[in-house]
PDB file of N, CA and C in Angstrom:
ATOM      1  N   UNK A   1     107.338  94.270 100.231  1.00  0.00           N
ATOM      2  CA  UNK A   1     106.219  93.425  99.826  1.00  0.00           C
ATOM      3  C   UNK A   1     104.954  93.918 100.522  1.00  0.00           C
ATOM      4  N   UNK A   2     103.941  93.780  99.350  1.00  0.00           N
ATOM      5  CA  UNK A   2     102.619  94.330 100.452  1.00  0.00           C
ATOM      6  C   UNK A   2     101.322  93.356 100.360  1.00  0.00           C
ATOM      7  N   UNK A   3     100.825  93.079 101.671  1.00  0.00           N
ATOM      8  CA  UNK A   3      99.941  91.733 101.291  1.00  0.00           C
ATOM      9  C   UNK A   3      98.363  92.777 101.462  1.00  0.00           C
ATOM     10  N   UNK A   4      97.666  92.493 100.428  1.00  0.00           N
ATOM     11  CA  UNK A   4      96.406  92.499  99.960  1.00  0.00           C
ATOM     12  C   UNK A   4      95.246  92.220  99.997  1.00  0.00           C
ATOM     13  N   UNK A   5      94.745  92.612 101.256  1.00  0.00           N
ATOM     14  CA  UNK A   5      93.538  91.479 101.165  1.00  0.00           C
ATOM     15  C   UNK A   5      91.935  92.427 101.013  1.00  0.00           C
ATOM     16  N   UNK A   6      91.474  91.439 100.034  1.00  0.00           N
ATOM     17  CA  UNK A   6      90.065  91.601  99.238  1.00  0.00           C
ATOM     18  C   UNK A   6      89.013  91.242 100.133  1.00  0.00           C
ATOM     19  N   UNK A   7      88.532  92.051 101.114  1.00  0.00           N
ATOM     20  CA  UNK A   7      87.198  91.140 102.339  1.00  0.00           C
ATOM     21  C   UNK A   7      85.949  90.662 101.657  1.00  0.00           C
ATOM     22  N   UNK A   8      85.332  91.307 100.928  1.00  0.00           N
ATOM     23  CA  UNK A   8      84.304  90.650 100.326  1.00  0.00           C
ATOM     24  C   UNK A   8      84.801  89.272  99.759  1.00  0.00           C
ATOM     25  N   UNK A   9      85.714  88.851  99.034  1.00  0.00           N
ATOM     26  CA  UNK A   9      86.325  87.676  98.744  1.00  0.00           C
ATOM     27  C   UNK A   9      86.382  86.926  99.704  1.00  0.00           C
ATOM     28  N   UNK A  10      87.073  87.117 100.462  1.00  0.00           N
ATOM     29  CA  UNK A  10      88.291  86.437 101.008  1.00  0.00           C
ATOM     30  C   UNK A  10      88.958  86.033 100.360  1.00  0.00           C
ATOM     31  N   UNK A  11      89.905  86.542 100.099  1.00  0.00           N
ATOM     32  CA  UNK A  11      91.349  86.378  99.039  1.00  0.00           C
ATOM     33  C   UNK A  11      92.712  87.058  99.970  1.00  0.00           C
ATOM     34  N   UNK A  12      93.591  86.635  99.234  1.00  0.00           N
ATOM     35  CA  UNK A  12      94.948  88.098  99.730  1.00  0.00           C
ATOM     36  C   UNK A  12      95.851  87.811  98.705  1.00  0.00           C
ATOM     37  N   UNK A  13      96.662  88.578  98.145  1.00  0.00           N
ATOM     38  CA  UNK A  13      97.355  88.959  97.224  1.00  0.00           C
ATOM     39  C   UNK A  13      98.229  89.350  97.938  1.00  0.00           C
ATOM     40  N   UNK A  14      99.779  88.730  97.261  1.00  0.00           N
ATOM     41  CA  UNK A  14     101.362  89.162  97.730  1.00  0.00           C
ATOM     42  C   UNK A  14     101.469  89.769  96.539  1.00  0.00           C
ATOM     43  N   UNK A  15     102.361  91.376  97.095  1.00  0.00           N
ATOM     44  CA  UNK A  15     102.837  92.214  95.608  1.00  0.00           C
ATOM     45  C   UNK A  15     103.789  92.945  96.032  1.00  0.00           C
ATOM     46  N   UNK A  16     104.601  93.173  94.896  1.00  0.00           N
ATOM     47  CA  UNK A  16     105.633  94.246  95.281  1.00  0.00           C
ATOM     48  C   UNK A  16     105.322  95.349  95.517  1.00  0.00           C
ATOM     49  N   UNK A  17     105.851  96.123  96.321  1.00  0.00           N
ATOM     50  CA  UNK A  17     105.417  97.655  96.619  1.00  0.00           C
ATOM     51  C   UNK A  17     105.495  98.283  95.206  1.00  0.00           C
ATOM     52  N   UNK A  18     104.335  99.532  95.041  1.00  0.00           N
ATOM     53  CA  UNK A  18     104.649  99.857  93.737  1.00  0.00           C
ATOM     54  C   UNK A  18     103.425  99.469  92.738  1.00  0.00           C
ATOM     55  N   UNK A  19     102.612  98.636  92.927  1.00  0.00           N
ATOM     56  CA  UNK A  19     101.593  97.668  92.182  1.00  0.00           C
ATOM     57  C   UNK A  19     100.421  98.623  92.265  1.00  0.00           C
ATOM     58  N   UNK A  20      99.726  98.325  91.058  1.00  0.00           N
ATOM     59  CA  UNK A  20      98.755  99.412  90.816  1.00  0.00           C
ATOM     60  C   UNK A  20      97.528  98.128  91.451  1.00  0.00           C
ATOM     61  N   UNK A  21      96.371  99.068  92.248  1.00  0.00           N
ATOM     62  CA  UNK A  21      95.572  98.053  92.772  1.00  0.00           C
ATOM     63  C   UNK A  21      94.509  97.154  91.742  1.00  0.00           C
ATOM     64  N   UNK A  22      94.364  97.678  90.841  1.00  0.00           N
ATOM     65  CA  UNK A  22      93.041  97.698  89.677  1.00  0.00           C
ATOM     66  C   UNK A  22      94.165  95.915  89.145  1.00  0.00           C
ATOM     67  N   UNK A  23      95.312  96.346  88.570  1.00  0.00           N
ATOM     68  CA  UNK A  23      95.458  95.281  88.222  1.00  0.00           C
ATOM     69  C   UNK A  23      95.945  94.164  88.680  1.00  0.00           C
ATOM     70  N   UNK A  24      96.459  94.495  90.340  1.00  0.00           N
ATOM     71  CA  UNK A  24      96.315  92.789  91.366  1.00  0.00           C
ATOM     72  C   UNK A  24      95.089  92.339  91.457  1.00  0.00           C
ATOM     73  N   UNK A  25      93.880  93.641  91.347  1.00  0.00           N
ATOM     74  CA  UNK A  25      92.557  92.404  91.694  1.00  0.00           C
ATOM     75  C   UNK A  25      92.332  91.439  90.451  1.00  0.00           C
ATOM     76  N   UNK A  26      92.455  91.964  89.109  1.00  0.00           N
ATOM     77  CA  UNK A  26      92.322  91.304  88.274  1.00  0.00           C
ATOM     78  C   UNK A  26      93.209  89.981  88.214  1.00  0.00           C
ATOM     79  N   UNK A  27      94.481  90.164  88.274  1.00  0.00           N
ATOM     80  CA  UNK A  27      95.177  88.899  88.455  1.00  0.00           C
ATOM     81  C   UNK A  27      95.122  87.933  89.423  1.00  0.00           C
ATOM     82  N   UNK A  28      94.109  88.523  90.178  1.00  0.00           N
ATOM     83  CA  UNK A  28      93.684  87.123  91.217  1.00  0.00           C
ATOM     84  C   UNK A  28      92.156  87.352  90.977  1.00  0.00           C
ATOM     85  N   UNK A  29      91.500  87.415  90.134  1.00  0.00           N
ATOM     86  CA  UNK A  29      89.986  87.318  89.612  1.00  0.00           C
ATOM     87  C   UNK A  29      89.362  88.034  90.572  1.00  0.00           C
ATOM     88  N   UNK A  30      89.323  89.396  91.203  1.00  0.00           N
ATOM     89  CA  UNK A  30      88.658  89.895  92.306  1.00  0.00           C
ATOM     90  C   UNK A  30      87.960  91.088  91.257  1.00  0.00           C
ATOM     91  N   UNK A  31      86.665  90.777  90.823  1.00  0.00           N
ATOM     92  CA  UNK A  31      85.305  91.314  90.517  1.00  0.00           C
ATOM     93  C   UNK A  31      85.619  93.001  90.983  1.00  0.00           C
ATOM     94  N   UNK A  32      85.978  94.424  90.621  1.00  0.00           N
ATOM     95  CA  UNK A  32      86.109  95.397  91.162  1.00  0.00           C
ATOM     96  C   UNK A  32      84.803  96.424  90.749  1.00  0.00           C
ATOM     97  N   UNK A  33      84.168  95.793  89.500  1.00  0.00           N
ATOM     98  CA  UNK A  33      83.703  96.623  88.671  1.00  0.00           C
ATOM     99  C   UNK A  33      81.684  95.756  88.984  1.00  0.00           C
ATOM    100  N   UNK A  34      80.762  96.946  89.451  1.00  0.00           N
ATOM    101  CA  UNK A  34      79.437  96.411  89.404  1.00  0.00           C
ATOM    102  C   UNK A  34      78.941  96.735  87.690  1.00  0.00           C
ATOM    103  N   UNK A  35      77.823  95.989  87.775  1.00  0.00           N
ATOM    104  CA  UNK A  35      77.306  95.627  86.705  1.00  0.00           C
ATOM    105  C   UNK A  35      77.585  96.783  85.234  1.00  0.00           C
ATOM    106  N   UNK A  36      76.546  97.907  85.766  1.00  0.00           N
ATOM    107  CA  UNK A  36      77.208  99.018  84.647  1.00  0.00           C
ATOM    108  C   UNK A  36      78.576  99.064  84.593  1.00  0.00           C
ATOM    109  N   UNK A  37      79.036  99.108  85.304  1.00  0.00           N
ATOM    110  CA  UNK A  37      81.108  99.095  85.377  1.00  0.00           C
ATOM    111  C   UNK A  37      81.140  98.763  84.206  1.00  0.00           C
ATOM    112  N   UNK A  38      81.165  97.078  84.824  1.00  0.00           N
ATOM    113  CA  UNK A  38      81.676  96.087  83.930  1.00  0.00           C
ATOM    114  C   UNK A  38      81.757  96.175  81.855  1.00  0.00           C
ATOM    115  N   UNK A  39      80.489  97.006  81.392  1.00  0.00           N
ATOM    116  CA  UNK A  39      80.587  97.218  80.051  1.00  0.00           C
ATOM    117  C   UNK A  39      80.716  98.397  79.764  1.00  0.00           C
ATOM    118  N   UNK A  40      80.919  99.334  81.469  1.00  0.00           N
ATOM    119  CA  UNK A  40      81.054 100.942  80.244  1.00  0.00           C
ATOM    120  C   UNK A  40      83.110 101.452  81.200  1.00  0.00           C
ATOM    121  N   UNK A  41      83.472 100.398  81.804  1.00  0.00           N
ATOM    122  CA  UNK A  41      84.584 101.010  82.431  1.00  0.00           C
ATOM    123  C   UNK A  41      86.171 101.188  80.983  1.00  0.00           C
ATOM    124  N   UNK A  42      87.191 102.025  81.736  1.00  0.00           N
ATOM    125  CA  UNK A  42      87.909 102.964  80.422  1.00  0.00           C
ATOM    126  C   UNK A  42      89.038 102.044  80.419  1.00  0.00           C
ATOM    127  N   UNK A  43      89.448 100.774  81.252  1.00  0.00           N
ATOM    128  CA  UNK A  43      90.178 100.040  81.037  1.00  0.00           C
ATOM    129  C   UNK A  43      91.566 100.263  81.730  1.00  0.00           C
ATOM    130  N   UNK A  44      91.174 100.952  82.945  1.00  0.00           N
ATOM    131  CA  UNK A  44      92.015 101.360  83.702  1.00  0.00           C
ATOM    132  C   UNK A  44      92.869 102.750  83.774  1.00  0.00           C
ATOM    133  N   UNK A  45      92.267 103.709  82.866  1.00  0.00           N
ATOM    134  CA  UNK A  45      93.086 104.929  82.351  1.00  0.00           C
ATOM    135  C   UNK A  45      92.282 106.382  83.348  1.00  0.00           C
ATOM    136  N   UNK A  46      92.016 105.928  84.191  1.00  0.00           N
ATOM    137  CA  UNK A  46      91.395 106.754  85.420  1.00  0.00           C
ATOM    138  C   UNK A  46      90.183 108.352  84.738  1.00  0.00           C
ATOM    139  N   UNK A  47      89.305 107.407  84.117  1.00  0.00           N
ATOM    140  CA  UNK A  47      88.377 108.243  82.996  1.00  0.00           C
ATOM    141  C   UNK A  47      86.644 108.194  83.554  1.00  0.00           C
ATOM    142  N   UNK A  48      86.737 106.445  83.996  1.00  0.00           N
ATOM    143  CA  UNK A  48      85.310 106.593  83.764  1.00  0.00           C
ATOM    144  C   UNK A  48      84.449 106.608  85.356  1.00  0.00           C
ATOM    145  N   UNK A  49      85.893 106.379  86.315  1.00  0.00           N
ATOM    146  CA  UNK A  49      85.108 106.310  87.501  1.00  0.00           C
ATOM    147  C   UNK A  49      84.473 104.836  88.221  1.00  0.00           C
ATOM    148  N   UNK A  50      84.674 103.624  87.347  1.00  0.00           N
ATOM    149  CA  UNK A  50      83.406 102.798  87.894  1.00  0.00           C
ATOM    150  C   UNK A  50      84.639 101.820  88.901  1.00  0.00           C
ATOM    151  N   UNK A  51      85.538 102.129  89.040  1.00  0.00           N
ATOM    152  CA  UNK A  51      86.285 101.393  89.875  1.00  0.00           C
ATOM    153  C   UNK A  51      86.731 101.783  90.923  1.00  0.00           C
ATOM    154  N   UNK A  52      85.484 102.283  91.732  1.00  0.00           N
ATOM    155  CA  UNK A  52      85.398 102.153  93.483  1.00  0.00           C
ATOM    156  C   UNK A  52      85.586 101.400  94.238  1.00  0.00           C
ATOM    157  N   UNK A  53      86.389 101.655  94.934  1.00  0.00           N
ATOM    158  CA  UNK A  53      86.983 100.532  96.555  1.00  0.00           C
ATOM    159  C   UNK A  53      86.819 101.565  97.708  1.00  0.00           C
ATOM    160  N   UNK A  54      86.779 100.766  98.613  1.00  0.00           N
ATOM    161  CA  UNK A  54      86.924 101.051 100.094  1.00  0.00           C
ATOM    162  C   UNK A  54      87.590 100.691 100.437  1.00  0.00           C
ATOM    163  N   UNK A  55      88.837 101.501 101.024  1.00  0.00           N
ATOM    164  CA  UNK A  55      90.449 101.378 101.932  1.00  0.00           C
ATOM    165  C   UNK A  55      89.774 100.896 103.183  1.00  0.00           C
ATOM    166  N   UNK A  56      89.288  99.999 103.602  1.00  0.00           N
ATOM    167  CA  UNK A  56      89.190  99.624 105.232  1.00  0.00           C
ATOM    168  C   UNK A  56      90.214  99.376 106.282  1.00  0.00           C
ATOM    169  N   UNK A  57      91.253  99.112 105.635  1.00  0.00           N
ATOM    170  CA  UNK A  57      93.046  99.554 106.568  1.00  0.00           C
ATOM    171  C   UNK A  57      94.056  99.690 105.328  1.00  0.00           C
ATOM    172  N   UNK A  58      95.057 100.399 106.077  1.00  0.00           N
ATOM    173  CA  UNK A  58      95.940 100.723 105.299  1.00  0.00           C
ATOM    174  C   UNK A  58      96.429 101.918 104.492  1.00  0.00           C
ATOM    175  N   UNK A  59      95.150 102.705 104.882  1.00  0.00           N
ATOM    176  CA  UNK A  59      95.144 104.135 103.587  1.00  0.00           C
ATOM    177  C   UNK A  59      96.118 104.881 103.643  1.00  0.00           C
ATOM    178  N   UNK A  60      97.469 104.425 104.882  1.00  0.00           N
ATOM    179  CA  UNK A  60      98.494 105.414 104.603  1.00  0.00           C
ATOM    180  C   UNK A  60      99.632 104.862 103.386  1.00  0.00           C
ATOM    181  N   UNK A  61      99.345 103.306 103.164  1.00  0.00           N
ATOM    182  CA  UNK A  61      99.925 102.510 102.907  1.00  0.00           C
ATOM    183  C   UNK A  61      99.905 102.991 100.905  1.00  0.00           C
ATOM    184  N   UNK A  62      98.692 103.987 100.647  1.00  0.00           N
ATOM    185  CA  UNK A  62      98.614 104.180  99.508  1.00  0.00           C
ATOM    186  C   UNK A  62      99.265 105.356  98.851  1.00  0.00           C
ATOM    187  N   UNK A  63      98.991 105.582  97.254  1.00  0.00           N
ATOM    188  CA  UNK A  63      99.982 106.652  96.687  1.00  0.00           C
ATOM    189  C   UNK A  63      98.484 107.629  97.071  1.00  0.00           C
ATOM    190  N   UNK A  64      98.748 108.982  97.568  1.00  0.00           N
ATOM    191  CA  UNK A  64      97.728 109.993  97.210  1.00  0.00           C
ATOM    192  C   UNK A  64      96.500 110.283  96.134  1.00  0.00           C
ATOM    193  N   UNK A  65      95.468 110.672  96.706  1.00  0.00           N
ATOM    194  CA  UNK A  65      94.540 110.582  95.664  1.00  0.00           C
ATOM    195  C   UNK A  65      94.813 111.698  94.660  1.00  0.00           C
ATOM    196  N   UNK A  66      94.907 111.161  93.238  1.00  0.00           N
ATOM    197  CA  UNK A  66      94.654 112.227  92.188  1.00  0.00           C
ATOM    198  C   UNK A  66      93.852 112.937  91.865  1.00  0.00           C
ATOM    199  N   UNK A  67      94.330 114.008  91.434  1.00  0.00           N
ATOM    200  CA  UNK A  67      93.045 115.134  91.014  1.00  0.00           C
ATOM    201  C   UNK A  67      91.770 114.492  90.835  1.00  0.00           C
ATOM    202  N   UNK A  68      91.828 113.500  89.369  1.00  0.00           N
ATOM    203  CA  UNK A  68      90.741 113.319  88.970  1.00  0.00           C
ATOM    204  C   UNK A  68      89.769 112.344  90.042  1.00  0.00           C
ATOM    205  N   UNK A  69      90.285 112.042  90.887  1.00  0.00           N
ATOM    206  CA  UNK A  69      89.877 111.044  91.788  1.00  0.00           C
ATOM    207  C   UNK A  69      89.452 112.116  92.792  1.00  0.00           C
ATOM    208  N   UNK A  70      89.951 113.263  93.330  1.00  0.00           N
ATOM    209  CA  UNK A  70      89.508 114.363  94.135  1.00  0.00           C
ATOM    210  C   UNK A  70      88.499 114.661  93.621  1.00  0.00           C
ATOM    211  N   UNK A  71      88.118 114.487  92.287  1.00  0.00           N
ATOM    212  CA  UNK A  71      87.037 115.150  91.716  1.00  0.00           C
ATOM    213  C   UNK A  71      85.613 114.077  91.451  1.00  0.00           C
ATOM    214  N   UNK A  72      86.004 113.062  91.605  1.00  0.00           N
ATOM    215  CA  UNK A  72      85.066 112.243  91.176  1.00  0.00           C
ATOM    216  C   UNK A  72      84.592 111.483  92.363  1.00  0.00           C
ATOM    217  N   UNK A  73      85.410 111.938  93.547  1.00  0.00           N
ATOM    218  CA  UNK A  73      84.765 111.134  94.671  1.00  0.00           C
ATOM    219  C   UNK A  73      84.727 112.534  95.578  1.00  0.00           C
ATOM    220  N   UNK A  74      84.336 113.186  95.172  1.00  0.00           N
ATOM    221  CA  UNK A  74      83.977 114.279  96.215  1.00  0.00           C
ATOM    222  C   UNK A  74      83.212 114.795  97.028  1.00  0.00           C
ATOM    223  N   UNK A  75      82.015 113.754  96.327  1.00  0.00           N
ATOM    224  CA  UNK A  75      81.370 113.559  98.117  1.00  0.00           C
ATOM    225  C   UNK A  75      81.187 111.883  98.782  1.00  0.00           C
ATOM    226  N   UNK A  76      82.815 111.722  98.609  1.00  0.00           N
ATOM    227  CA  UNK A  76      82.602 110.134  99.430  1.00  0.00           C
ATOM    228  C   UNK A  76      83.282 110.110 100.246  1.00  0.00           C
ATOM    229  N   UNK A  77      83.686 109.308 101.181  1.00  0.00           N
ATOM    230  CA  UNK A  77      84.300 109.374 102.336  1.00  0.00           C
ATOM    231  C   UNK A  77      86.066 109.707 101.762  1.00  0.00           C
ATOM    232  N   UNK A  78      86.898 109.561 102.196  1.00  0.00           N
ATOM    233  CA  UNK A  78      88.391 109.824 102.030  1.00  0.00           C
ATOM    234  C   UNK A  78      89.026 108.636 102.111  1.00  0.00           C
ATOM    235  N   UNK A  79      88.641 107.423 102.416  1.00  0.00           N
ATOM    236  CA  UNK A  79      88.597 106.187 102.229  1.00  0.00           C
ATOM    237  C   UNK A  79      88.273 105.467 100.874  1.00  0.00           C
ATOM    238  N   UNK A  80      87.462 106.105 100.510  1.00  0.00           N
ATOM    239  CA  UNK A  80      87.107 105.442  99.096  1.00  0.00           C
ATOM    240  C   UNK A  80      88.221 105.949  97.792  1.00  0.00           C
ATOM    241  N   UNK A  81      87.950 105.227  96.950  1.00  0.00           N
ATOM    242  CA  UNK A  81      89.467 105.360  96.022  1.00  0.00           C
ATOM    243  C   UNK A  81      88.960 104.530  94.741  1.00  0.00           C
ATOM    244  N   UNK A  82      89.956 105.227  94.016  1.00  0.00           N
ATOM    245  CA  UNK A  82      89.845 104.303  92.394  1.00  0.00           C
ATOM    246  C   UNK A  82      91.013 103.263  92.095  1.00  0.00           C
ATOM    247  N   UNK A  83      90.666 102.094  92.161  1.00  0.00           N
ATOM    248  CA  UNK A  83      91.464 101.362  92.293  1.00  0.00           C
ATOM    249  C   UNK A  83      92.263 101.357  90.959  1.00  0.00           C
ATOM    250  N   UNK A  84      91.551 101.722  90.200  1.00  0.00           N
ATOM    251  CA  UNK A  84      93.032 102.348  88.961  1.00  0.00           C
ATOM    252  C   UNK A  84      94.002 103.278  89.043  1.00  0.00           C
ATOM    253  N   UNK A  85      93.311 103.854  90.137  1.00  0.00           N
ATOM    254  CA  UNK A  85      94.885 105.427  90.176  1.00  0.00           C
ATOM    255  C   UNK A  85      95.650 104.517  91.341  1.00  0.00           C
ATOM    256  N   UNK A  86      95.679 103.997  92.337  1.00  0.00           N
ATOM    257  CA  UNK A  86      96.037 103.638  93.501  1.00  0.00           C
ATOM    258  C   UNK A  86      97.396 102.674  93.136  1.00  0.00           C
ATOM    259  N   UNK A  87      98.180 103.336  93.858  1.00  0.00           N
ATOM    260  CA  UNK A  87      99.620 102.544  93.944  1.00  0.00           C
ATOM    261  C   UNK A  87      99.550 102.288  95.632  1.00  0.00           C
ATOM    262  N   UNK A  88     100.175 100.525  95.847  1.00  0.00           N
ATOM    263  CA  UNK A  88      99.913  99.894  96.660  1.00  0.00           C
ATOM    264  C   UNK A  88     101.611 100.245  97.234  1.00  0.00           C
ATOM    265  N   UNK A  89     101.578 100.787  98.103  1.00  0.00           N
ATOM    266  CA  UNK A  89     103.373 100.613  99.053  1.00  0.00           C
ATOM    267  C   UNK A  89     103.593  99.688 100.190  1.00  0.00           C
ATOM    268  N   UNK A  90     102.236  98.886 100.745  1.00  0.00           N
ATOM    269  CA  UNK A  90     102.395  98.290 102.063  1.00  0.00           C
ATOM    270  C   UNK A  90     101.450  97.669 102.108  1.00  0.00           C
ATOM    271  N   UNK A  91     100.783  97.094 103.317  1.00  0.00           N
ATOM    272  CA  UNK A  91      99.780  96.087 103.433  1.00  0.00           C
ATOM    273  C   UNK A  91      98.141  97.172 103.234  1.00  0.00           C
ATOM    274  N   UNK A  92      97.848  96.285 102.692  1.00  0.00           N
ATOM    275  CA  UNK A  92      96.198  97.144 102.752  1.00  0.00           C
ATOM    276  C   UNK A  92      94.933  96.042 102.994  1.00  0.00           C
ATOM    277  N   UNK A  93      93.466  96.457 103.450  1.00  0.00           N
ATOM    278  CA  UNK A  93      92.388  95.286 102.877  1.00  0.00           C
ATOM    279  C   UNK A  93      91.367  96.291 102.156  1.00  0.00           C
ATOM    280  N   UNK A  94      90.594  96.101 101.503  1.00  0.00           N
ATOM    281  CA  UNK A  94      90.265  96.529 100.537  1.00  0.00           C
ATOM    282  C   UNK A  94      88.565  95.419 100.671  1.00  0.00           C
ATOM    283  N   UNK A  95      87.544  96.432 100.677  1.00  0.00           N
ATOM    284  CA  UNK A  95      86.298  96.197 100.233  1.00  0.00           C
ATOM    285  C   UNK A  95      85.950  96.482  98.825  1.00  0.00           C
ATOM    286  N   UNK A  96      85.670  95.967  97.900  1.00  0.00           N
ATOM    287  CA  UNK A  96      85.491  96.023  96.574  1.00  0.00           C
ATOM    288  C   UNK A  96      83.954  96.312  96.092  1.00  0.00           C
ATOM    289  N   UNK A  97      83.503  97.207  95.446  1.00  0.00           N
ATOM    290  CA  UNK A  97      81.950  97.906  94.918  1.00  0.00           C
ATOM    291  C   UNK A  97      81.274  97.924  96.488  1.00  0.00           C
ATOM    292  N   UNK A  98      81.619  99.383  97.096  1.00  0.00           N
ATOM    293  CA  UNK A  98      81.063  99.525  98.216  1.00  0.00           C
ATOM    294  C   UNK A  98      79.869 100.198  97.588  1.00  0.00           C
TER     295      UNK A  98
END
């Protein structure tokens, strides 16, 4: 089990290891996507980029960043992540539209 927590919220989410992050925030209403996001994002199919997070603990706790995520955050810290590619294995907290 891996507990979840959203700091800009204050929220936390219980999930099974295995859980893609993009869609626990949604199932507990956690906002991932800023304004442009919100009407131009690909619906989770790791395309358009607008679903940036910040790993603030936990980043071992995640699945490896994918190519396309190597490529699209390549000049951001190694912390930052697409919460659509991201498989959750353990506890994490998570800053949302850094």
């Amino acid at each position: 089990m891996a507990n979840i927590k959203f700091v800009n919220e204050n929220k936390e989410a219980i999930a099974m290891d295995g859980v893609n992050l993009r869609i626990k925030a949604m199932e507990n209403n956690v906002d991932i996507y800023k304004f442009m996001g919100k009407m131009t994002n690909c619906g989770g199919y790791g395309q358009c980029g607008t679903c940036v997070v910040e790993i603030v603990e936990g980043l071992e706790n995640l699945s490896p960043r994918t190519d396309f995520e190597t490529f699209k955050l390549k000049r951001k810290p190694d912390n930052y992540r697409l919460a659509c590619q991201v498989i959750v294995n353990g506890n994490i907290s998570v800053k949302t539209k850094p």
